[in-house]
C-alpha atoms as a PDB file:
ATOM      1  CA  UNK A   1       0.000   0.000   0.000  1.00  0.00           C
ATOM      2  CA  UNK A   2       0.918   3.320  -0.965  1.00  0.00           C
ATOM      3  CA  UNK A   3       2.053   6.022   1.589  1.00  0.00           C
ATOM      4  CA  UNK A   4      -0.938   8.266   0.481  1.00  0.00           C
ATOM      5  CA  UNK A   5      -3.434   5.595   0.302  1.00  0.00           C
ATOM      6  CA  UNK A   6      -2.529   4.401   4.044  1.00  0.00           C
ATOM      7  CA  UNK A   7      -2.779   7.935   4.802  1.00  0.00           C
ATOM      8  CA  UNK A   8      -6.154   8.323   3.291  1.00  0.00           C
ATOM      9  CA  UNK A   9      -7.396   4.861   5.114  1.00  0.00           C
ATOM     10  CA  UNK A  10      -5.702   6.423   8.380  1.00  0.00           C
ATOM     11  CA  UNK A  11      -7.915   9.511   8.060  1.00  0.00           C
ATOM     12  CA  UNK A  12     -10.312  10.540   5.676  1.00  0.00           C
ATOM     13  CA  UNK A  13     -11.818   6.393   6.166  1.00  0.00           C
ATOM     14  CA  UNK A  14     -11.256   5.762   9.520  1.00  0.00           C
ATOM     15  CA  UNK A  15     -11.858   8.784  11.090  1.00  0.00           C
ATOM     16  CA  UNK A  16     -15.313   9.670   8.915  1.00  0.00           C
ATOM     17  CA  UNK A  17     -17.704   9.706  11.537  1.00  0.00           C
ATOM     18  CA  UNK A  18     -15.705  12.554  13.168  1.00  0.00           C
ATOM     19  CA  UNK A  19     -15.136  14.209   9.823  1.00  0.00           C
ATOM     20  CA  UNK A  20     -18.719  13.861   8.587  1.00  0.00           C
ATOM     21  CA  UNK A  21     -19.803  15.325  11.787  1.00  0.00           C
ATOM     22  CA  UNK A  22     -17.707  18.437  11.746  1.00  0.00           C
ATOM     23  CA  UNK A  23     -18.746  19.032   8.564  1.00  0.00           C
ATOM     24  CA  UNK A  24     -22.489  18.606   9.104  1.00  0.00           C
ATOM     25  CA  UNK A  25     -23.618  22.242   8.788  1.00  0.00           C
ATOM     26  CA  UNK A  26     -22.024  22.560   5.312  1.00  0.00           C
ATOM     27  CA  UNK A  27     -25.506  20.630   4.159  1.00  0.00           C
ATOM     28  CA  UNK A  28     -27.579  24.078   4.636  1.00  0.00           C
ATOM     29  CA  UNK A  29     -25.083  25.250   2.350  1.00  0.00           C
ATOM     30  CA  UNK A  30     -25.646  23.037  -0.127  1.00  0.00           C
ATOM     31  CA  UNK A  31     -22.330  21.754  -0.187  1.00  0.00           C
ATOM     32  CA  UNK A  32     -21.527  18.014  -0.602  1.00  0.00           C
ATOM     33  CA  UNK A  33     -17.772  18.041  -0.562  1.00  0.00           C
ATOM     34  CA  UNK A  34     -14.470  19.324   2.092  1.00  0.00           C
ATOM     35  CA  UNK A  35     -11.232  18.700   1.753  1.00  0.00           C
ATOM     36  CA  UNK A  36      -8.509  20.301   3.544  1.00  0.00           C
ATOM     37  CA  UNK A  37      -4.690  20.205   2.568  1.00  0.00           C
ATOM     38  CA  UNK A  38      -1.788  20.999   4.336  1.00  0.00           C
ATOM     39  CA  UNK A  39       1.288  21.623   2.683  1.00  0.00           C
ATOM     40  CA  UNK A  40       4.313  22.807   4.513  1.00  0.00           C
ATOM     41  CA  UNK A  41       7.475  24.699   2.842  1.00  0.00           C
ATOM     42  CA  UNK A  42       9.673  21.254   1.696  1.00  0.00           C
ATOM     43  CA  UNK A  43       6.631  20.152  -0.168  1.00  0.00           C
ATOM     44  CA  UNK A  44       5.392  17.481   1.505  1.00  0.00           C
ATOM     45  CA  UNK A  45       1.141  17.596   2.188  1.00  0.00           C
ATOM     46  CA  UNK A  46      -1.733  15.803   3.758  1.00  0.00           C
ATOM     47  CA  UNK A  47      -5.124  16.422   2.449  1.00  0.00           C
ATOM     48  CA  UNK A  48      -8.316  14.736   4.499  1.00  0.00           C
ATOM     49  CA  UNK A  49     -11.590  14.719   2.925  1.00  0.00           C
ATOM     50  CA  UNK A  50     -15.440  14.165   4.039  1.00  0.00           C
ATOM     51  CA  UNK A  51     -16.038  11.700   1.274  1.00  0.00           C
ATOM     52  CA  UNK A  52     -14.428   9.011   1.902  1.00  0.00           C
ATOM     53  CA  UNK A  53     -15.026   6.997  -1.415  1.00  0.00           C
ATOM     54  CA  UNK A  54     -13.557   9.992  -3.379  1.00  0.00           C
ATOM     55  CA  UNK A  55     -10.565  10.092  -1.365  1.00  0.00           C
ATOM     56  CA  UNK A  56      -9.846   6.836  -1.765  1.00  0.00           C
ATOM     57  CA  UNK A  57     -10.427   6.556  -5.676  1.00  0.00           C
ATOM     58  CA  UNK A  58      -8.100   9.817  -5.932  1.00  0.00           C
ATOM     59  CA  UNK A  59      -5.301   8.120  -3.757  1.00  0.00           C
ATOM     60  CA  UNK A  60      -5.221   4.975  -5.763  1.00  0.00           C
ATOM     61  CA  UNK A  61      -5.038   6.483  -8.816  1.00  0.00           C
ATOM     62  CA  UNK A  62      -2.351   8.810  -7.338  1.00  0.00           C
ATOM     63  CA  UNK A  63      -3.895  12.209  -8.474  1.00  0.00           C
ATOM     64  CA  UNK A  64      -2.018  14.275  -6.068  1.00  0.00           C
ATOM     65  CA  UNK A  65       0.897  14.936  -8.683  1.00  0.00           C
ATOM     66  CA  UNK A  66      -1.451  16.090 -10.760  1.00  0.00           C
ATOM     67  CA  UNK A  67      -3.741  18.332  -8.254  1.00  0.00           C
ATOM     68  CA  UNK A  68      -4.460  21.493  -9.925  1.00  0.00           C
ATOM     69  CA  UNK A  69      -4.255  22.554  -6.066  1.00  0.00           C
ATOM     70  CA  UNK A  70      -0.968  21.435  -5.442  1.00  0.00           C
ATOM     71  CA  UNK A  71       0.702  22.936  -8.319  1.00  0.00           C
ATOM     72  CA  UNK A  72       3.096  25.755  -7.468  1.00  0.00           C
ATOM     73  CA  UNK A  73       1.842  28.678  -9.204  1.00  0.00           C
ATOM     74  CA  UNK A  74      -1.128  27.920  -7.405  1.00  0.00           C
ATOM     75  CA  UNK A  75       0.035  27.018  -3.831  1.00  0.00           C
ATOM     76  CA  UNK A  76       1.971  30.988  -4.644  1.00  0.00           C
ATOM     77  CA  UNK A  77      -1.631  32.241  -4.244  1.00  0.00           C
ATOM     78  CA  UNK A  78      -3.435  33.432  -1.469  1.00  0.00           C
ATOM     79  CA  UNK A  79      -7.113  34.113  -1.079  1.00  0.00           C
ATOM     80  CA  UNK A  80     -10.441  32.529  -3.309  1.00  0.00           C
ATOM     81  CA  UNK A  81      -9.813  30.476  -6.160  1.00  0.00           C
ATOM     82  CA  UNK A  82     -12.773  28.517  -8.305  1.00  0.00           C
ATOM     83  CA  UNK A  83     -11.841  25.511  -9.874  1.00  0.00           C
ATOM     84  CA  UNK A  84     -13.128  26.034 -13.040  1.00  0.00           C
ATOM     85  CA  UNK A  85     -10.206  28.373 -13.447  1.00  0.00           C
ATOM     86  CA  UNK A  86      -7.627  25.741 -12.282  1.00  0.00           C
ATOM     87  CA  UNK A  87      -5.787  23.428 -15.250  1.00  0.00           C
ATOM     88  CA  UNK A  88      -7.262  19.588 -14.312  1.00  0.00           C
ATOM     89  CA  UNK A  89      -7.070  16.823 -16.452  1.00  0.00           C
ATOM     90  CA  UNK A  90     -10.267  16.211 -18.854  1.00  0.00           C
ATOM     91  CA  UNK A  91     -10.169  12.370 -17.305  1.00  0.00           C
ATOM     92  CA  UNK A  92     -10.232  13.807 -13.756  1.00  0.00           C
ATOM     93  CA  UNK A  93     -12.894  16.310 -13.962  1.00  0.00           C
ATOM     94  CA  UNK A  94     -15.111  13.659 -15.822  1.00  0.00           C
ATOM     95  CA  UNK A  95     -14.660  11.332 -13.061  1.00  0.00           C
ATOM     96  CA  UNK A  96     -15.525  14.004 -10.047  1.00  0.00           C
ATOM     97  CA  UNK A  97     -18.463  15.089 -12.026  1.00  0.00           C
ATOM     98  CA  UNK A  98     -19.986  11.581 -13.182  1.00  0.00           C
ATOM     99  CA  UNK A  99     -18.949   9.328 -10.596  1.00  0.00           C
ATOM    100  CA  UNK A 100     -18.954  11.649  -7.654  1.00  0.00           C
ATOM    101  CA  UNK A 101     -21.446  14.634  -8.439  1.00  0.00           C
ATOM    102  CA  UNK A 102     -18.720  16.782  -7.638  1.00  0.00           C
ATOM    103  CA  UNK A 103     -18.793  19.963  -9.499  1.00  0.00           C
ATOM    104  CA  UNK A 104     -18.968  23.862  -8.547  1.00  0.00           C
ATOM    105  CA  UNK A 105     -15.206  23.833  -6.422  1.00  0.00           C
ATOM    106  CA  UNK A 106     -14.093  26.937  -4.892  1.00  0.00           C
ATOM    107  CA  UNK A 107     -10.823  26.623  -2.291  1.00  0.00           C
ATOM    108  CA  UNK A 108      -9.644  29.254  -0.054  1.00  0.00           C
ATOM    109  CA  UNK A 109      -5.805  29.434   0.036  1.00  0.00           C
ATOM    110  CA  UNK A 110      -4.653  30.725   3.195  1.00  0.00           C
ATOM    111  CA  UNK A 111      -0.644  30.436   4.345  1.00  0.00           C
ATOM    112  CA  UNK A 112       0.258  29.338   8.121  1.00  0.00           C
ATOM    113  CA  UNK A 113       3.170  29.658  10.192  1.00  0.00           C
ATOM    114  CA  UNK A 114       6.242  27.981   9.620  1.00  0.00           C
ATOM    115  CA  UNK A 115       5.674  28.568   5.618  1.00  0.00           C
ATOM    116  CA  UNK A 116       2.431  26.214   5.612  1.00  0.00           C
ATOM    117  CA  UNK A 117      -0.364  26.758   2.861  1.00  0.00           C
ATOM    118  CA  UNK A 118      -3.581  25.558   4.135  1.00  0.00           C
ATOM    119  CA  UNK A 119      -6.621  24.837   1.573  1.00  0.00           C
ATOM    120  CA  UNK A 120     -10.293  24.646   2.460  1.00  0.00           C
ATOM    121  CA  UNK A 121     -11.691  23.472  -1.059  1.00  0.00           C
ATOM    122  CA  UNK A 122     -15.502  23.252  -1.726  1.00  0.00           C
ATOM    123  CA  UNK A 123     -18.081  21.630  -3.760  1.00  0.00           C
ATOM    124  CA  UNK A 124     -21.524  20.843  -4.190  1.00  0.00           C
ATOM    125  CA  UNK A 125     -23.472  18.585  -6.712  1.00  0.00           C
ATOM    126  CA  UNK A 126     -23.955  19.183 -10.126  1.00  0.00           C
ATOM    127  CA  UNK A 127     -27.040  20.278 -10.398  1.00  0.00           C
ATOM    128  CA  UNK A 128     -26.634  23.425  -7.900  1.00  0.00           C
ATOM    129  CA  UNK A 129     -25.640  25.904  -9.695  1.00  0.00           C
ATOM    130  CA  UNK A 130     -26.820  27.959  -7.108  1.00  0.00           C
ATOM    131  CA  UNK A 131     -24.075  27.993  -5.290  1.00  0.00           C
ATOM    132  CA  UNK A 132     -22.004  30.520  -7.457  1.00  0.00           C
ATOM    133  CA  UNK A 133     -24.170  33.087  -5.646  1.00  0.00           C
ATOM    134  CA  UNK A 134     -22.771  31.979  -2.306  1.00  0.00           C
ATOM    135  CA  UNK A 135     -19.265  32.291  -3.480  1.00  0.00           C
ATOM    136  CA  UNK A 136     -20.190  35.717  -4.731  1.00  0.00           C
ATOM    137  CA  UNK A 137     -21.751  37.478  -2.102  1.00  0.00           C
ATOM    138  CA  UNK A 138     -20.958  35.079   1.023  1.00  0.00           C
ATOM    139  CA  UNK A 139     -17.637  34.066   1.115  1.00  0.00           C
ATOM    140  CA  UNK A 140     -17.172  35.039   4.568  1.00  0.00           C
ATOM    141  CA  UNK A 141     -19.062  31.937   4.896  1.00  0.00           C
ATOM    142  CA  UNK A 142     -16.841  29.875   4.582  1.00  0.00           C
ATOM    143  CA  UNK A 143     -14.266  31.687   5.502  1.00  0.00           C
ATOM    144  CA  UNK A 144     -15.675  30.994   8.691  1.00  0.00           C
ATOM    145  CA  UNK A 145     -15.968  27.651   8.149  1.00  0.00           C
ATOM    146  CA  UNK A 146     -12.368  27.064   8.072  1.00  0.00           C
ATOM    147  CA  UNK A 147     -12.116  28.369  11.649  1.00  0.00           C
ATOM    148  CA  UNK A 148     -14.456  26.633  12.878  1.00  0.00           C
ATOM    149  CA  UNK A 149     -13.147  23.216  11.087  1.00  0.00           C
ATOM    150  CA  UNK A 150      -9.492  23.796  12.210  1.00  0.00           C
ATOM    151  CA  UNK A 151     -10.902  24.386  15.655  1.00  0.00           C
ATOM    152  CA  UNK A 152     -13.330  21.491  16.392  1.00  0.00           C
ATOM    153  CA  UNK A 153     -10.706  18.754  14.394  1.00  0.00           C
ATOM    154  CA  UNK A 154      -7.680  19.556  16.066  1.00  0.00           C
ATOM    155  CA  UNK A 155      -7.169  16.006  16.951  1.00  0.00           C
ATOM    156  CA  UNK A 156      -7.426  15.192  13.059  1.00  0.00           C
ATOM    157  CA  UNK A 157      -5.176  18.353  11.928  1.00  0.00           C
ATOM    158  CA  UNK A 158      -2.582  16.878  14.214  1.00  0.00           C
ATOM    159  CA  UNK A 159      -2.734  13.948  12.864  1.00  0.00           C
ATOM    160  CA  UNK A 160      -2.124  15.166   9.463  1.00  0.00           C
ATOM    161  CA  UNK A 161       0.611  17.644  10.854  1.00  0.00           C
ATOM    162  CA  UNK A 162       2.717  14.154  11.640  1.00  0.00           C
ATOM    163  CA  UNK A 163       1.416  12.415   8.752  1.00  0.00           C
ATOM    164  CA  UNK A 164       3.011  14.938   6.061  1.00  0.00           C
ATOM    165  CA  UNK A 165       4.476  13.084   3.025  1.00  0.00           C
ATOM    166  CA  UNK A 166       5.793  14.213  -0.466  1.00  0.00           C
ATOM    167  CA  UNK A 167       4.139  14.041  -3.556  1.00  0.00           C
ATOM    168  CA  UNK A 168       5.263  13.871  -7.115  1.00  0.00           C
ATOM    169  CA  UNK A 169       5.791  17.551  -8.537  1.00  0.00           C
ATOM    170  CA  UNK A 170       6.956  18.496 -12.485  1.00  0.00           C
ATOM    171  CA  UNK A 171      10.658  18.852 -13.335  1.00  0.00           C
ATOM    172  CA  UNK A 172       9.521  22.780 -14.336  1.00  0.00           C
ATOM    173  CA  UNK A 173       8.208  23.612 -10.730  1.00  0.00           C
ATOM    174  CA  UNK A 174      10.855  25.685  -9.847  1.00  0.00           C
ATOM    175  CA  UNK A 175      10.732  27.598 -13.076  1.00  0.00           C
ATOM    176  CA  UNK A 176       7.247  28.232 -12.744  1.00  0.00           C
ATOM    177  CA  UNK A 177       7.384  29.592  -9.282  1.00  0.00           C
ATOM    178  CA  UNK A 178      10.063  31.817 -10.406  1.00  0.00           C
ATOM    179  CA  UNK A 179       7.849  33.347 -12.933  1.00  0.00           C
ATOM    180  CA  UNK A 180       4.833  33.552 -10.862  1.00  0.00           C
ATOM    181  CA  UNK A 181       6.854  35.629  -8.128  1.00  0.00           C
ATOM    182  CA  UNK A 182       8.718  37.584 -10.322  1.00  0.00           C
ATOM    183  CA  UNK A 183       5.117  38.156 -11.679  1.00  0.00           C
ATOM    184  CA  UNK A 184       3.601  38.876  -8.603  1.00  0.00           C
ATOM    185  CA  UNK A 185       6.785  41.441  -6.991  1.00  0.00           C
ATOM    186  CA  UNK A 186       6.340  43.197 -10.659  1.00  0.00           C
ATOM    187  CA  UNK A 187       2.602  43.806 -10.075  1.00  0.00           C
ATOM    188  CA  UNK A 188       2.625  45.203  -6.456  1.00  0.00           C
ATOM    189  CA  UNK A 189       6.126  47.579  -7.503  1.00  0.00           C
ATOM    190  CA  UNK A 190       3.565  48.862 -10.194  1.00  0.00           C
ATOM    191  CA  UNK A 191       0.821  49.538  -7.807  1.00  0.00           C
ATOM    192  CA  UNK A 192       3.095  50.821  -5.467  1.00  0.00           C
ATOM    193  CA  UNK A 193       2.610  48.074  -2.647  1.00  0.00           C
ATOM    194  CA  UNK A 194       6.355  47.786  -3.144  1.00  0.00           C
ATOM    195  CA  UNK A 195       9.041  49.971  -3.682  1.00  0.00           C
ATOM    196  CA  UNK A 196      10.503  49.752  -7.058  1.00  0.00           C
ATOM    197  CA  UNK A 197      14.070  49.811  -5.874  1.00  0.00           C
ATOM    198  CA  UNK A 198      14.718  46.879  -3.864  1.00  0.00           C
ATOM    199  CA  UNK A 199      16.070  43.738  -4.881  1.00  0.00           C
ATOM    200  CA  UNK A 200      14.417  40.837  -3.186  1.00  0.00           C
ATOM    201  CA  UNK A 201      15.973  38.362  -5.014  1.00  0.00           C
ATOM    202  CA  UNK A 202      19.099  39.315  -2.663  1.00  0.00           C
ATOM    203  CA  UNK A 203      17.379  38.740   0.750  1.00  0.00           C
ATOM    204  CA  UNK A 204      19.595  35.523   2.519  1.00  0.00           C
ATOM    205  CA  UNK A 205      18.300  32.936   4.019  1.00  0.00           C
ATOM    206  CA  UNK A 206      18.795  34.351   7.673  1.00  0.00           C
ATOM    207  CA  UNK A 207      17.598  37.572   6.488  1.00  0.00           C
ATOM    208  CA  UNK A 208      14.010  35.596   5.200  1.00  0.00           C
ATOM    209  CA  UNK A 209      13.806  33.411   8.572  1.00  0.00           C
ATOM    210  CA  UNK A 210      14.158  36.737  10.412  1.00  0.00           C
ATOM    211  CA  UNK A 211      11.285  38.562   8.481  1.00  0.00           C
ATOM    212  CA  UNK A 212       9.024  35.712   8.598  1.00  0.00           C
ATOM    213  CA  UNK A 213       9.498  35.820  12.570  1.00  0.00           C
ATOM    214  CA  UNK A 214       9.091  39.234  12.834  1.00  0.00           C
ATOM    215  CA  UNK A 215       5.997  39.190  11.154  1.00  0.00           C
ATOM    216  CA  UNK A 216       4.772  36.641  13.461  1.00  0.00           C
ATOM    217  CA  UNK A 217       5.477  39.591  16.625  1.00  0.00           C
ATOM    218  CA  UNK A 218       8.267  37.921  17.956  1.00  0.00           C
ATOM    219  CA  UNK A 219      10.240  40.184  19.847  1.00  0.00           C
ATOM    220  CA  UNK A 220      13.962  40.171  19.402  1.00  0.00           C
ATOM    221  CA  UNK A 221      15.077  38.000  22.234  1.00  0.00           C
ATOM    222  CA  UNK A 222      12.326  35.352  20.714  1.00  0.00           C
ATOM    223  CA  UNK A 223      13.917  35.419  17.546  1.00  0.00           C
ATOM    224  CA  UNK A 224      17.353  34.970  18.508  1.00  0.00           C
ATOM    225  CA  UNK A 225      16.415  31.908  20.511  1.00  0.00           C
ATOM    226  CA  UNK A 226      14.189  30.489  17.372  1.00  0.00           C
ATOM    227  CA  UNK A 227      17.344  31.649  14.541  1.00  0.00           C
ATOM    228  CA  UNK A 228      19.820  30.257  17.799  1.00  0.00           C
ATOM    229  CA  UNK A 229      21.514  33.646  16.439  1.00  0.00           C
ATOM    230  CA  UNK A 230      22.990  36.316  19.588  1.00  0.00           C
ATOM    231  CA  UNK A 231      20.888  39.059  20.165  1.00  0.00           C
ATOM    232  CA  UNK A 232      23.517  41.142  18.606  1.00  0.00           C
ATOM    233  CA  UNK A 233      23.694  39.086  15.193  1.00  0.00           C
ATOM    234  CA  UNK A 234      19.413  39.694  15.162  1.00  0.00           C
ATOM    235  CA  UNK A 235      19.815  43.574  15.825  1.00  0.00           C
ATOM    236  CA  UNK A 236      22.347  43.479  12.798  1.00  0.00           C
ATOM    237  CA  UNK A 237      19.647  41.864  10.492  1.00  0.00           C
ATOM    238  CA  UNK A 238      17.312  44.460  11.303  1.00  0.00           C
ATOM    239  CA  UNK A 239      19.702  47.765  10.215  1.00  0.00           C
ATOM    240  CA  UNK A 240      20.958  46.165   7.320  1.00  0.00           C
ATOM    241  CA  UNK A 241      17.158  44.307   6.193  1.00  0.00           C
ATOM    242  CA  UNK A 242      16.273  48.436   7.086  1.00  0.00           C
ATOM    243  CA  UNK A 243      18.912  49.269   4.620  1.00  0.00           C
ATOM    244  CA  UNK A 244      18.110  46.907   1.822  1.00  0.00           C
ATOM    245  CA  UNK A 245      14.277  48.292   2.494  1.00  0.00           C
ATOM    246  CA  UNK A 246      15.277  52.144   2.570  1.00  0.00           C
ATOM    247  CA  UNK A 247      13.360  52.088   5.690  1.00  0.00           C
ATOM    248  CA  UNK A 248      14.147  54.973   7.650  1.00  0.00           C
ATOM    249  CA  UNK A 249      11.869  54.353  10.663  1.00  0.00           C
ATOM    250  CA  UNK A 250      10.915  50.927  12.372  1.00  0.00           C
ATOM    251  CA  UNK A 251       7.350  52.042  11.341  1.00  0.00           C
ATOM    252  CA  UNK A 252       8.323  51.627   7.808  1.00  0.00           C
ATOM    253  CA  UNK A 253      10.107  48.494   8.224  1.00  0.00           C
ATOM    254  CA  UNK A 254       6.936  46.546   9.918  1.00  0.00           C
ATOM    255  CA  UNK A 255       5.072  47.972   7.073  1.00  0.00           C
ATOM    256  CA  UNK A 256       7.277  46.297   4.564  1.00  0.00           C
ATOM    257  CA  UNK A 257       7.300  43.323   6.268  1.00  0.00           C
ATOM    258  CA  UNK A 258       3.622  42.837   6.475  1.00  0.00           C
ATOM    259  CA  UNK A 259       2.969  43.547   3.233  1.00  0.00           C
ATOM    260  CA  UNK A 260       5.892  41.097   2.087  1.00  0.00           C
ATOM    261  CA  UNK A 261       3.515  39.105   4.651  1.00  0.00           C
ATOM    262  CA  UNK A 262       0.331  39.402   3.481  1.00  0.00           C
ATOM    263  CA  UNK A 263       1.525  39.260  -0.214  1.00  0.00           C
ATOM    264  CA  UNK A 264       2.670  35.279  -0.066  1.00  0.00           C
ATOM    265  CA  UNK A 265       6.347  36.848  -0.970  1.00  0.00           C
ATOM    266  CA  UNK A 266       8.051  35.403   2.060  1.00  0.00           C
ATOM    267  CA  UNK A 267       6.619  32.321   2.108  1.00  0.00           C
ATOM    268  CA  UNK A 268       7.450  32.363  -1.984  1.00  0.00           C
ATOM    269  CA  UNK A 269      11.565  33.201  -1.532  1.00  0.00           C
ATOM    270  CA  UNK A 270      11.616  30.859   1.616  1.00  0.00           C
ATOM    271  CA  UNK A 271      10.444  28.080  -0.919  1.00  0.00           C
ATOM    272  CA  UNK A 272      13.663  28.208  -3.013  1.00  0.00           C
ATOM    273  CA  UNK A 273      15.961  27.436   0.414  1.00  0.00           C
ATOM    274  CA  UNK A 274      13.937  24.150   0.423  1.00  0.00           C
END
């Protein structure tokens, strides 16, 4: 047996009641279908699912490689994305829609500490098309949802947590990632999110661990103990990351790094040191 199909009987099959339960109020939605994946920043993911049938068809035929969701110019995202605008193989979508009356997906791409992506994906049956209203005017919805999942299955997101295992990505991944951050840094420098004359490609390693942390709140002594870096050797990366910013005020530089935050960027140029 596969690692991902002992992973899917682990979870999504042996821990349905649980699962099914949790996701009981997604019904007066109209919804028919959660899955959640966690991927963490050396590629390896768990996904667990409310239908257990699906799972297990997906696992066996080893569709995670191929997971629209899982690609990297898609894990680079951050906020609502519909499948319908995601690249899935014909043979795949046939099979979700016939076999499974799966149809209508919409994920919400959120990234976690410790350069995690989370995704809360959606569906309903075919025949609600409904349900694009919903995703239009009541995202928060769901939204909510996710809390409220990640809250009341902490057992089963633990689980996953130690249960993390790699799947099959293309030989181009790195090359798309590339593009889609150089993509995204050229969009927000345009609409002035970002300053058009910094360089991020020349942020080190250190330098990235240390922004991630500080945008996390960590006070100085907390990130020297996390980097296992003198107090000293931190206050160092902050002038010279103030520098490389033309920050001139630690106002400014907490501004830059949230927005580096918010934007996905970190979590993007942490990748590549993976």
């Amino acid at each position: 047996m596969s690692e991902l199909k002992q992973i899917t009987q682990d979870i999504s099959v042996n821990l349905t009641t649980k699962i099914n339960s949790v996701c009981s109020p997604l019904k007066q939605l109209g919804l028919s279908l959660f899955a959640y994946h966690i991927v963490n920043a050396e590629g390896k993911m768990c996904i667990v699912c409310n239908r257990p049938e699906f799972a297990e068809y997906c696992a066996s035929e080893e569709y995670a490689g191929d997971d629209p969701l899982l690609q990297p110019q898609v894990l680079n995202l951050q906020g609502h994305c519909l499948w319908s605008s995601l690249k899935a193989s014909f043979k795949q979508t046939q099979i979700e829609r016939s076999c499974f009356d799966i149809d209508h997906g919409v994920s919400i791409i959120k990234k976690a500490d410790h350069g995690k992506t989370e995704i809360f994906s959606f569906a309903a049956p075919r025949k609600n098309y409904a349900v694009y209203s919903m995703y239009l005017n009541e995202m928060f919805l769901l939204s909510e949802f996710a809390n409220y999942f990640k809250k009341e299955a902490q057992d089963i997101t633990n689980k996953m947590n130690d249960s993390l295992i790699s799947y099959f990505q293309s030989n181009d991944s790195k090359i798309l990632t590339n593009r889609a951050i150089n993509d995204k840094i050229i969009f927000l420098q345009s609409i002035n999110v970002l300053p058009k004359n910094i360089d991020l490609y020349n942020l080190t390693k250190p330098e990235l661990e240390y922004l991630n942390l500080v945008s996390e709140q960590k006070t100085a002594k907390q990130i020297s103990i996390c980097l296992h870096k003198s107090q000293r050797t931190i206050e160092h990366y902050a002038e010279r990351l103030k520098e490389k910013f033309n920050c001139y005020s630690r106002s400014q530089f907490i501004l830059m790094v949230q927005q580096l935050k918010k934007s996905g960027l970190l979590y993007n140029l942490l990748s590549f040191y993976n």
